[in-house]
Protein backbone atom coordinates (compact mmCIF):
# COMPACT_ATOMS: atom_id res chain seq x y z
CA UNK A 1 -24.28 -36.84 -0.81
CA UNK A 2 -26.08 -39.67 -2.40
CA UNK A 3 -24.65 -38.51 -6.24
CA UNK A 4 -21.60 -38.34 -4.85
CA UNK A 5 -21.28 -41.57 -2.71
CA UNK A 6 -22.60 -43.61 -5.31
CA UNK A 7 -20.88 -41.86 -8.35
CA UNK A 8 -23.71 -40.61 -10.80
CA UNK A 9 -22.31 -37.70 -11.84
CA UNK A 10 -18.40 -38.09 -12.23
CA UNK A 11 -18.73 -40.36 -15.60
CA UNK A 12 -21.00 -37.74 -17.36
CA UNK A 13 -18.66 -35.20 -15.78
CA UNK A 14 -15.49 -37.42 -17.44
CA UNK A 15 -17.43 -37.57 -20.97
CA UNK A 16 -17.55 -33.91 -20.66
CA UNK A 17 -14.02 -33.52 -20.25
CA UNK A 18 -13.11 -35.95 -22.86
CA UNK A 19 -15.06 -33.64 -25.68
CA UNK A 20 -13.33 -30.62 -24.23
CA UNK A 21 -9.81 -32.68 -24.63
CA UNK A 22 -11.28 -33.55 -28.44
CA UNK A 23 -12.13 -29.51 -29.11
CA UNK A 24 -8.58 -28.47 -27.66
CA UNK A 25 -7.05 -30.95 -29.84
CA UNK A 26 -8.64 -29.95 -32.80
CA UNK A 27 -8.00 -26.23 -31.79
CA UNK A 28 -4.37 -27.26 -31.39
CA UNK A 29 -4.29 -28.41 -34.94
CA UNK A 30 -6.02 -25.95 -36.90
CA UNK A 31 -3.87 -23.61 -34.92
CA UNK A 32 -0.94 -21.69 -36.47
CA UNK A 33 -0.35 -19.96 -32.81
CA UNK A 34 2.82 -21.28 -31.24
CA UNK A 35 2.47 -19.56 -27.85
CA UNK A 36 -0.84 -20.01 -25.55
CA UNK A 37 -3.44 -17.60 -26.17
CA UNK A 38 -6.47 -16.01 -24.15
CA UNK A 39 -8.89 -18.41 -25.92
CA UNK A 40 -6.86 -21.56 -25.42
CA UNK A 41 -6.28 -20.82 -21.69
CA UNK A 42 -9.61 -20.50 -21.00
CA UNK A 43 -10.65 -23.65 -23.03
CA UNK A 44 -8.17 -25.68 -20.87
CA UNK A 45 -9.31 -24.03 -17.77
CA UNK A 46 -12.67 -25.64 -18.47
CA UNK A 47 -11.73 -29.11 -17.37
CA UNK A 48 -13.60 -30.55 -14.52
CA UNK A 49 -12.32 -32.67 -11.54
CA UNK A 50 -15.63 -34.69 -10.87
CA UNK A 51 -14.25 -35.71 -7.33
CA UNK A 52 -13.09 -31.54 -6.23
CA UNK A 53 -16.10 -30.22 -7.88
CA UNK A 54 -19.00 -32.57 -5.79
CA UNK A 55 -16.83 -32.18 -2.53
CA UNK A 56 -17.14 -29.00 -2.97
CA UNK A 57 -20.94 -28.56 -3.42
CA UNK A 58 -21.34 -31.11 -0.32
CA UNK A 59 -18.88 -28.33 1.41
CA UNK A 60 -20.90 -25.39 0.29
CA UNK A 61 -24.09 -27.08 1.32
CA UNK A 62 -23.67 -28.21 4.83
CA UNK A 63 -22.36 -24.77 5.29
CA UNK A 64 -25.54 -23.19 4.41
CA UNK A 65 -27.04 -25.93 6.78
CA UNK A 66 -24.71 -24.77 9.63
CA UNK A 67 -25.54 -21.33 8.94
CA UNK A 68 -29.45 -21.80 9.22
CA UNK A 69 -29.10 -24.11 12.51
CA UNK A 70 -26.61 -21.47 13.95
CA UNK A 71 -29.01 -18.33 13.41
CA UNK A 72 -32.24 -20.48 14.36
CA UNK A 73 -30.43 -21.88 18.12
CA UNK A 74 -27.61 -19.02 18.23
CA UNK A 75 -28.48 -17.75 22.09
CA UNK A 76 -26.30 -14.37 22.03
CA UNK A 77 -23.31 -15.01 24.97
CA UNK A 78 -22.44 -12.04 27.19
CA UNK A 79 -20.26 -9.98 25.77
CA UNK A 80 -16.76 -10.48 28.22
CA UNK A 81 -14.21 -8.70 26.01
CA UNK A 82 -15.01 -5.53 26.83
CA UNK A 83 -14.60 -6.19 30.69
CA UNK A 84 -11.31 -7.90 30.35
CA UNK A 85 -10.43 -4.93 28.76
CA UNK A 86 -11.62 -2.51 31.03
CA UNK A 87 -10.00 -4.31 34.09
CA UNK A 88 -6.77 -4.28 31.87
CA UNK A 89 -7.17 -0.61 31.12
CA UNK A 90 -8.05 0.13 35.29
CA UNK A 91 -4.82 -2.42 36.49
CA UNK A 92 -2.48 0.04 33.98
CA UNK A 93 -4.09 2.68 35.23
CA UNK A 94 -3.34 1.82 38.74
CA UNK A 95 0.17 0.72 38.12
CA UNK A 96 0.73 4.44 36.22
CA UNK A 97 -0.35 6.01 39.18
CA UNK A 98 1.24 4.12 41.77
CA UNK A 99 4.51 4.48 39.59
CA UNK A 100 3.97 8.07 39.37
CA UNK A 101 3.54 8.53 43.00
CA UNK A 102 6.33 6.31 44.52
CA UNK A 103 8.44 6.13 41.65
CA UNK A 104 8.63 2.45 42.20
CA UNK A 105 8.37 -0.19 39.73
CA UNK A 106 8.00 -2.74 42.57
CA UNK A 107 5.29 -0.53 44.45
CA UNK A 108 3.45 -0.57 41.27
CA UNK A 109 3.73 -3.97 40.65
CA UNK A 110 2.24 -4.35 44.30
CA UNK A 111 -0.46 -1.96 44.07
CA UNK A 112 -2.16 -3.91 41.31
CA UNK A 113 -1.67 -7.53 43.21
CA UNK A 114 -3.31 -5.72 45.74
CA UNK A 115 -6.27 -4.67 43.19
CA UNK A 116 -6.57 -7.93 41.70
CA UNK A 117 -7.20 -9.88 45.24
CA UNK A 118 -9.51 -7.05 46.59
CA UNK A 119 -6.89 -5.28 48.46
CA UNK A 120 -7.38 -1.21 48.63
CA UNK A 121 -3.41 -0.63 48.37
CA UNK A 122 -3.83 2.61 49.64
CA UNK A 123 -5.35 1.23 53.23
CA UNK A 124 -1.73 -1.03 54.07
CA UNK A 125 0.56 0.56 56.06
CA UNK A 126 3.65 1.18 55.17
CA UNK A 127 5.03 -1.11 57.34
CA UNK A 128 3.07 -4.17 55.58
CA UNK A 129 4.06 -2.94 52.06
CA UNK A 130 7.71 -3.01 53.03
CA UNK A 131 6.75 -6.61 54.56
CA UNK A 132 5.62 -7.67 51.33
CA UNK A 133 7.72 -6.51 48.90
CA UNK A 134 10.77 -8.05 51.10
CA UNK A 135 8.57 -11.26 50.79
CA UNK A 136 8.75 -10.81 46.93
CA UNK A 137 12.41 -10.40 46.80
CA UNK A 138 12.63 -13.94 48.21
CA UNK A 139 10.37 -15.32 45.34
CA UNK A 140 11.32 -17.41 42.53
CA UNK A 141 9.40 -14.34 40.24
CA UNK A 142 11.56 -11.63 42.17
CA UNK A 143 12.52 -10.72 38.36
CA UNK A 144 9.35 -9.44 37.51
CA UNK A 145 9.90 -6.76 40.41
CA UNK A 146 13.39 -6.09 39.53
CA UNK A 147 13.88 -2.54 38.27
CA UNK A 148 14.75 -3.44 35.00
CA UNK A 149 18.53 -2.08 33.78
């Protein structure tokens, strides 16, 4: 950070890139080649940007920094996606069923509310069902229990 901040490097860094400007010129001279070759592409591909090259060495060395602190404190979490996706996979599940049983979209739909707020839909009567999906045809998401055209 230090040869950075305070510029130690970047000068020599400049010189160097001044003799490679020198070499290409000569090159340049003594050349008969009209088009850019191989050699000359690489020679000009050897300049150095003093300012890109030290940012990134800082870059590549607080990475290696945050990698060592990360595996030295790195306290492994519980692993969570697999349960959202297992609830997922069992709230499908429930609304294939339910669909394949009643044939209702909206019965479906119901059955896996029920799930999700602890509700056994197979324990309300009828009677309540009927209660509740009239109660969802008055709601301001009624479209998501639509049968859908």
């Amino acid at each position: 950070m230090e040869v950075y901040i305070d510029d130690k490097i970047a000068p020599k860094m400049k010189a160097v890139d001044k003799i490679l400007d020198m070499v290409l010129n000569m090159v340049k001279k003594k050349s008969k080649s009209i088009e850019p070759d191989i050699y000359m592409t690489a020679l000009t591909e050897g300049y150095i940007d003093p300012d890109d090259y030290l940012r990134f060495r800082l870059t590549r060395r607080f990475d290696n920094i945050a990698r060592t602190l990360y595996e030295a404190h790195h306290k492994p979490q519980e692993e969570t996606d697999g349960v959202i996706v297992e609830i997922l996979k069992e709230q499908l599940d429930k609304y294939e069923d339910t669909l394949e049983k009643t044939g209702s979209e909206e019965e479906a739909k119901l059955a896996v509310l029920a799930d999700q707020i602890g509700v056994d839909y197979k324990k309300i009567p009828d009677g309540e069902k009927q209660s509740l999906l009239s109660m969802f045809g008055r709601s301001k998401f009624a479209r998501f229990f639509k049968k859908r055209k």
